[in-house]
Protein backbone atom coordinates (compact mmCIF):
# COMPACT_ATOMS: atom_id res chain seq x y z
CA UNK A 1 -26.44 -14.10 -1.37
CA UNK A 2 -22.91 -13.67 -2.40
CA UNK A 3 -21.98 -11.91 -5.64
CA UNK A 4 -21.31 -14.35 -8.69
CA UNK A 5 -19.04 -11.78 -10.17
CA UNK A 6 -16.52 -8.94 -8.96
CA UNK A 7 -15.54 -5.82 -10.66
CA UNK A 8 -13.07 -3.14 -9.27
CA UNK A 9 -13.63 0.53 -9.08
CA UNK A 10 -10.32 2.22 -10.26
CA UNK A 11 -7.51 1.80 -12.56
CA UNK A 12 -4.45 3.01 -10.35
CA UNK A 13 -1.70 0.80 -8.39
CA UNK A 14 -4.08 -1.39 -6.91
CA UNK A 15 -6.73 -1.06 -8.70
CA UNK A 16 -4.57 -2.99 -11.47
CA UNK A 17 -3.04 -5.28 -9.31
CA UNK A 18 -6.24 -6.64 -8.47
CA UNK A 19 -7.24 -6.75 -11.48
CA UNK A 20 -4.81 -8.80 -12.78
CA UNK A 21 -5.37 -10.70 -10.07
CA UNK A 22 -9.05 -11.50 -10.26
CA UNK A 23 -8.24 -12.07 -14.29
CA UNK A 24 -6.30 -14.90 -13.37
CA UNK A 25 -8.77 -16.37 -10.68
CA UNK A 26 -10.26 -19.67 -11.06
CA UNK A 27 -12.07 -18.67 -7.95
CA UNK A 28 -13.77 -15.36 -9.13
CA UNK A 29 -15.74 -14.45 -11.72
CA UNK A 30 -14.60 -10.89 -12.94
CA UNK A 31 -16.01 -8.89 -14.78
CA UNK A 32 -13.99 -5.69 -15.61
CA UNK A 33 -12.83 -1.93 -14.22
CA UNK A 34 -15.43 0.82 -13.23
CA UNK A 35 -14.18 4.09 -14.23
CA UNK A 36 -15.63 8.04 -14.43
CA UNK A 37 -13.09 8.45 -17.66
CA UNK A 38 -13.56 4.74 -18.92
CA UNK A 39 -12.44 6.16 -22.65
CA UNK A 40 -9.77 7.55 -21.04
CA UNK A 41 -7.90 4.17 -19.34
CA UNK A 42 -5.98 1.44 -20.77
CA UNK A 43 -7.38 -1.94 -18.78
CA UNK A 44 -9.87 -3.71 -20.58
CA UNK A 45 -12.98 -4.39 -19.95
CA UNK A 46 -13.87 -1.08 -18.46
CA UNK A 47 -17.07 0.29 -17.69
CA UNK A 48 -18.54 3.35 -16.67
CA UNK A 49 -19.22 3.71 -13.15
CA UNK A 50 -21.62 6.64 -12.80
CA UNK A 51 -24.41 4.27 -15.20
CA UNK A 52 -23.14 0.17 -15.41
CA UNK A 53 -25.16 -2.10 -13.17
CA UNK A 54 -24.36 -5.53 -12.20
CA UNK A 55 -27.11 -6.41 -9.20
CA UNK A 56 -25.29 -9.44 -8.52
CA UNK A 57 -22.23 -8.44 -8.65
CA UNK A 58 -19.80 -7.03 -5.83
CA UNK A 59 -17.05 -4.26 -6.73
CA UNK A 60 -13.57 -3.63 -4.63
CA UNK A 61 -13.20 0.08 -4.10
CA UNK A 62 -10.07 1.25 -5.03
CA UNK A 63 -9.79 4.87 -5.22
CA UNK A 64 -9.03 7.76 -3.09
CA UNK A 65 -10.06 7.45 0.56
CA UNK A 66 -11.79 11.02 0.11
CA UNK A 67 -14.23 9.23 -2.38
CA UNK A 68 -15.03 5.51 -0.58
CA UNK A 69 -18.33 6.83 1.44
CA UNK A 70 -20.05 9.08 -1.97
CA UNK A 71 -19.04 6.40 -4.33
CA UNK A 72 -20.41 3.40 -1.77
CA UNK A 73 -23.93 5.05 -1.57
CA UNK A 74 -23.59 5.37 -5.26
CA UNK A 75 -22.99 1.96 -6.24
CA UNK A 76 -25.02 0.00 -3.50
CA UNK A 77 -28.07 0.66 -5.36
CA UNK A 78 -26.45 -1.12 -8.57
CA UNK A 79 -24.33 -3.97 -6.98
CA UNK A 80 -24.97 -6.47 -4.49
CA UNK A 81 -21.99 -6.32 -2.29
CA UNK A 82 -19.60 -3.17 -1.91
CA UNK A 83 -15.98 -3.48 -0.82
CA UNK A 84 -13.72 -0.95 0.15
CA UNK A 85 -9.65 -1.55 0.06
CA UNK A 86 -8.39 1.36 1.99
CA UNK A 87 -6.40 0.60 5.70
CA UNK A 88 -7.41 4.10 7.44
CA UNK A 89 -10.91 4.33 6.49
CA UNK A 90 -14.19 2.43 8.39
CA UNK A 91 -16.46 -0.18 7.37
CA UNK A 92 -18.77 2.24 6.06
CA UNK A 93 -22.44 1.90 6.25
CA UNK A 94 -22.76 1.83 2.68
CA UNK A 95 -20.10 -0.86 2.53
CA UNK A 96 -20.29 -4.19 3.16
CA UNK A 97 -16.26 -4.98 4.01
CA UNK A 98 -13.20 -3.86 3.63
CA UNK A 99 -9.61 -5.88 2.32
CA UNK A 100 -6.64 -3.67 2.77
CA UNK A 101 -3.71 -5.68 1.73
CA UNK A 102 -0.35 -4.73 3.34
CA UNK A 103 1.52 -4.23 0.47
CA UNK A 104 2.68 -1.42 -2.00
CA UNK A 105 1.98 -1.71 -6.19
CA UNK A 106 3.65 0.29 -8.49
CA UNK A 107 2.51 0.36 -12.29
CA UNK A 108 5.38 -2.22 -14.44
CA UNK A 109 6.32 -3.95 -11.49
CA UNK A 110 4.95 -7.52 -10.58
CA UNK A 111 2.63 -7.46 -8.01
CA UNK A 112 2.99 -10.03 -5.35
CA UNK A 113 0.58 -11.64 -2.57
CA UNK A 114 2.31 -14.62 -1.30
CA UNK A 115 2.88 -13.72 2.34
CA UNK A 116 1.05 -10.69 2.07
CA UNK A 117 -1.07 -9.71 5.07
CA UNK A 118 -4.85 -8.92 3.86
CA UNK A 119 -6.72 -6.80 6.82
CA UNK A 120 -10.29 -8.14 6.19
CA UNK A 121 -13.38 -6.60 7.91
CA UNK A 122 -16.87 -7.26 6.85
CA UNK A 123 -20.74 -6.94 8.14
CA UNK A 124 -21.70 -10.62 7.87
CA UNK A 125 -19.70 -14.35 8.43
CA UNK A 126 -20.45 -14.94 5.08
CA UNK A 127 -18.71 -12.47 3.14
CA UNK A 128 -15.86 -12.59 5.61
CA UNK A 129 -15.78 -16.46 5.45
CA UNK A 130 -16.09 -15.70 1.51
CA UNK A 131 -13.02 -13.13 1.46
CA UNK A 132 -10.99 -14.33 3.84
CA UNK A 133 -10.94 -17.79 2.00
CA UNK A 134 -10.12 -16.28 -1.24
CA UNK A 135 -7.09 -14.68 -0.51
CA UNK A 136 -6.05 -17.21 1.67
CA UNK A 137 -5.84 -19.49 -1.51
CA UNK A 138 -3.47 -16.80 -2.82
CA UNK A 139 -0.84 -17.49 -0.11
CA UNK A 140 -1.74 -14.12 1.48
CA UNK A 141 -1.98 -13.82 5.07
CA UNK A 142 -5.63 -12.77 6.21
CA UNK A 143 -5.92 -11.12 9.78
CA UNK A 144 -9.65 -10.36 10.32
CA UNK A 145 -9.30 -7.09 12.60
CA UNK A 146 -11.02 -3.98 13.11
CA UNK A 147 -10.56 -0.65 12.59
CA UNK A 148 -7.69 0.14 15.36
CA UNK A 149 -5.45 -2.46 14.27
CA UNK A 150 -5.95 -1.73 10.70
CA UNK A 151 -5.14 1.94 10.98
CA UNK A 152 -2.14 1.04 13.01
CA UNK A 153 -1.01 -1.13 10.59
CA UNK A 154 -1.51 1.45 8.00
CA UNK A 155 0.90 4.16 10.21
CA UNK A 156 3.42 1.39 10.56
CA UNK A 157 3.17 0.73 6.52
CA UNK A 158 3.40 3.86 5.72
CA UNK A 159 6.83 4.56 8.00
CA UNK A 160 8.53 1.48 6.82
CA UNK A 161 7.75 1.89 3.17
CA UNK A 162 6.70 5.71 2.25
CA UNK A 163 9.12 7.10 4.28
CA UNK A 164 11.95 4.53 3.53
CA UNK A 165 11.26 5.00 -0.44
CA UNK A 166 11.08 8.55 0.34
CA UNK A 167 15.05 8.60 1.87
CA UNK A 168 15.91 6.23 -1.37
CA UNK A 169 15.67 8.97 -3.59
CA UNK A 170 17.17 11.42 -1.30
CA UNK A 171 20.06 8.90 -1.42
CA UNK A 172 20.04 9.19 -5.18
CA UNK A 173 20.03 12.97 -5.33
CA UNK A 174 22.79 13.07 -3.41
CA UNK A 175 24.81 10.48 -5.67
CA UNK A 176 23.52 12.57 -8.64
CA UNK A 177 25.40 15.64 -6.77
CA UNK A 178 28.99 13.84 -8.34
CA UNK A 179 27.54 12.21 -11.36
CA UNK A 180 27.21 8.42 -9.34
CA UNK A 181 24.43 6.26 -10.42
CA UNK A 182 21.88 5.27 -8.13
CA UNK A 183 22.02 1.64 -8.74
CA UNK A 184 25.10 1.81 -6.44
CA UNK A 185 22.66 2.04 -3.37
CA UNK A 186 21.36 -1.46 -4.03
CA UNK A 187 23.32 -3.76 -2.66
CA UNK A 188 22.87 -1.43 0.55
CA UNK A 189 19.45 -1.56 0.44
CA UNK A 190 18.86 -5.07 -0.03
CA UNK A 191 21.81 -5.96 2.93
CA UNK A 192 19.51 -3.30 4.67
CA UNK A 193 16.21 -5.50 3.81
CA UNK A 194 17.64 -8.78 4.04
CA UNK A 195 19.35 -8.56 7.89
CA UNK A 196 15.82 -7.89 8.70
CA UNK A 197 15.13 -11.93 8.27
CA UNK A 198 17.60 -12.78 10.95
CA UNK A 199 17.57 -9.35 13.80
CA UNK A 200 15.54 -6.85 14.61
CA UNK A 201 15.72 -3.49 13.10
CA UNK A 202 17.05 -2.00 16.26
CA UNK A 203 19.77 -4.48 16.44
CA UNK A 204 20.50 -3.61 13.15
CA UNK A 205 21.04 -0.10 12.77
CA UNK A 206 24.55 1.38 11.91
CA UNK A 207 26.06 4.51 11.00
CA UNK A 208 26.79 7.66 12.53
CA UNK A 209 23.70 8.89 14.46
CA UNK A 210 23.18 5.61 16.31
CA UNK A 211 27.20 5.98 17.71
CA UNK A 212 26.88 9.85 18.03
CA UNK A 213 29.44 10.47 15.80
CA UNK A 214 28.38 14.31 15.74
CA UNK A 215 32.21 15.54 13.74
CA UNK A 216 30.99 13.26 10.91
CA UNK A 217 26.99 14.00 11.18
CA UNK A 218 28.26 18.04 11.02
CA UNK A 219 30.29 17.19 8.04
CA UNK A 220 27.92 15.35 5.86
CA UNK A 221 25.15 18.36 6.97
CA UNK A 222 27.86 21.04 5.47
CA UNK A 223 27.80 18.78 2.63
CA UNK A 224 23.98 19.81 2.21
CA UNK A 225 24.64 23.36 3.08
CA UNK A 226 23.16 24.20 -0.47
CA UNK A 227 20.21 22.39 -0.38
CA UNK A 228 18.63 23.90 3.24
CA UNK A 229 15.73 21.51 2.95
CA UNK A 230 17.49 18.70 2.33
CA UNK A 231 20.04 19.49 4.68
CA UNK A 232 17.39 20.32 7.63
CA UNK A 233 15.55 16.91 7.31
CA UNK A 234 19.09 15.14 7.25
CA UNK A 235 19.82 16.50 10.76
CA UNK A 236 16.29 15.80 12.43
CA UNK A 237 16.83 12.49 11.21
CA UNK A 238 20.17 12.31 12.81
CA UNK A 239 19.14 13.63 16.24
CA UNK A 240 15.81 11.62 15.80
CA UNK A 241 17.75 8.39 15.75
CA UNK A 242 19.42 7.97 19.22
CA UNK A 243 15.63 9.05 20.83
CA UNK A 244 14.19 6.19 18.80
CA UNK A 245 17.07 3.77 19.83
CA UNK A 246 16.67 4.34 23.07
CA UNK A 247 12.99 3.08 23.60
C-alpha cells in the first residue's frame, strides 16, 4: 500500500526545499520534519526522529550520505515506505527508492523544479509509478535510472556546479584584492550561463588558456605570487584547459 502521508528526515538545503514543496502539494499529504535536535530547528511541524511513528506514512531521507543505511533500518520499523534523496548512494535494502533531484538549494533562495531532472529508483512499479508521477506534475524531468547513471550524473553535477561556485568566489577574492565588488562578475557569469542555450561549452570557451597565451597566463600567476595556493590551482587550471579542449 502506498503511504497516505510523507514526512522528510532533515532540515538542511533540501531537506527545506522539499518541504516547502510537499507544504504546497495538493498531491501529498505532509506531515512535518524528522529531526535528532527537533527543539533545536526552525521548520514547523518537526518531530523527533529517534521516537515519532507514522506506520503509514513514507519519509524522504535527506541527510548526510554517511547516515542513509543506519537511519533506513531505523525508521523502516516505524514508516511504511523509506526514501532516500542522495545521487551517489544505492537503493539500500532498507530503502524502498531513491529521488535525487539534479539541482542545488541554498537556504533564502527560491528553490526551483520546473525542468529539473529527478533520478528516480525504486523496488516496486508502484512506488516508482507513484514518484515518478508526482514530480512529473511539478514540471520536473523524471529519468528512472539506476545506480551508474545516477552516480555519473552526480560527478557531472558536482563539476559543473561545486566546482564552478567554487572558482566564483575565487573570482571575488581576487576583486576584493583592489577593493572591486563582486557583483561586477555577474554579467560574466550569466553571458557565461546563458551562451550555454545556443553552443556547446567547448565551443564556448575563451580566454587565455584555451589560445595558449602563456606571457599573459605567467602574468596573472605573478599576480597570485602571494597567495601560493591560490596561485598553484590557477595554473593547473590553465594547463588543464587545452588537455580538456582537445578531447
Amino acid at each position: 500500500m502506498l503511504p497516505h502521508k510523507w514526512y522528510i528526515a532533515g532540515t538542511g538545503n533540501l531537506g527545506r526545499a522539499l518541504g516547502e514543496l510537499l507544504q504546497a502539494s495538493t498531491e501529498i499529504e505532509f506531515g512535518g520534519w524528522l529531526s535528532r535536535n527537533s527543539s533545536d530547528v526552525d521548520v514547523s511541524p518537526v518531530f523527533n526522529i529517534e521516537t515519532y511513528a507514522d506506520p503509514g506514512a513514507g519519509v524522504f531521507l535527506c541527510i548526510p550520505d554517511r547516515f542513509i543505511e543506519t537511519t533506513a533500518i531505523e525508521l523502516k520499523q516505524r514508516f511504511s515506505a523509506v526514501v532516500h534523496c542522495s545521487g551517489m548512494q544505492p537503493l539500500f535494502a532498507s530503502c524502498n527508492a531513491v529521488c535525487w533531484p539534479m539541482q542545488t538549494f541554498s537556504a533564502d533562495v527560491p528553490s526551483v523544479w520546473n525542468n529539473v531532472p529527478v533520478f528516480i529508483e525504486a523496488s516496486n512499479t508502484d512506488l516508482l509509478d507513484y514518484l515518478t508521477n508526482f514530480f512529473g506534475k511539478l514540471g520536473a524531468k523524471t529519468l528512472v535510472s539506476g545506480l551508474k547513471e545516477r552516480q555519473t550524473a552526480h560527478l557531472a553535477a558536482v563539476i559543473a556546479n561545486n566546482f564552478s561556485n567554487a572558482m566564483f568566489a575565487f573570482a571575488a577574492d581576487v576583486l576584493a584584492t583592489r577593493n572591486l565588488d563582486s557583483d561586477l562578475l555577474l554579467p560574466i557569469i550569466h553571458q557565461t550561463v546563458e551562451k550555454l542555450n545556443r553552443v556547446s561549452a567547448k565551443d564556448a570557451q575563451t580566454g587565455p588558456a584555451i589560445r595558449e597565451d602563456l606571457n599573459s597566463i605567467q602574468m596573472q600567476a605573478e599576480m597570485l605570487k602571494n597567495n601560493p595556493e591560490l596561485q598553484h590551482i590557477y595554473r593547473e587550471i590553465s594547463a588543464a584547459i587545452p588537455v580538456l579542449f582537445r578531447n
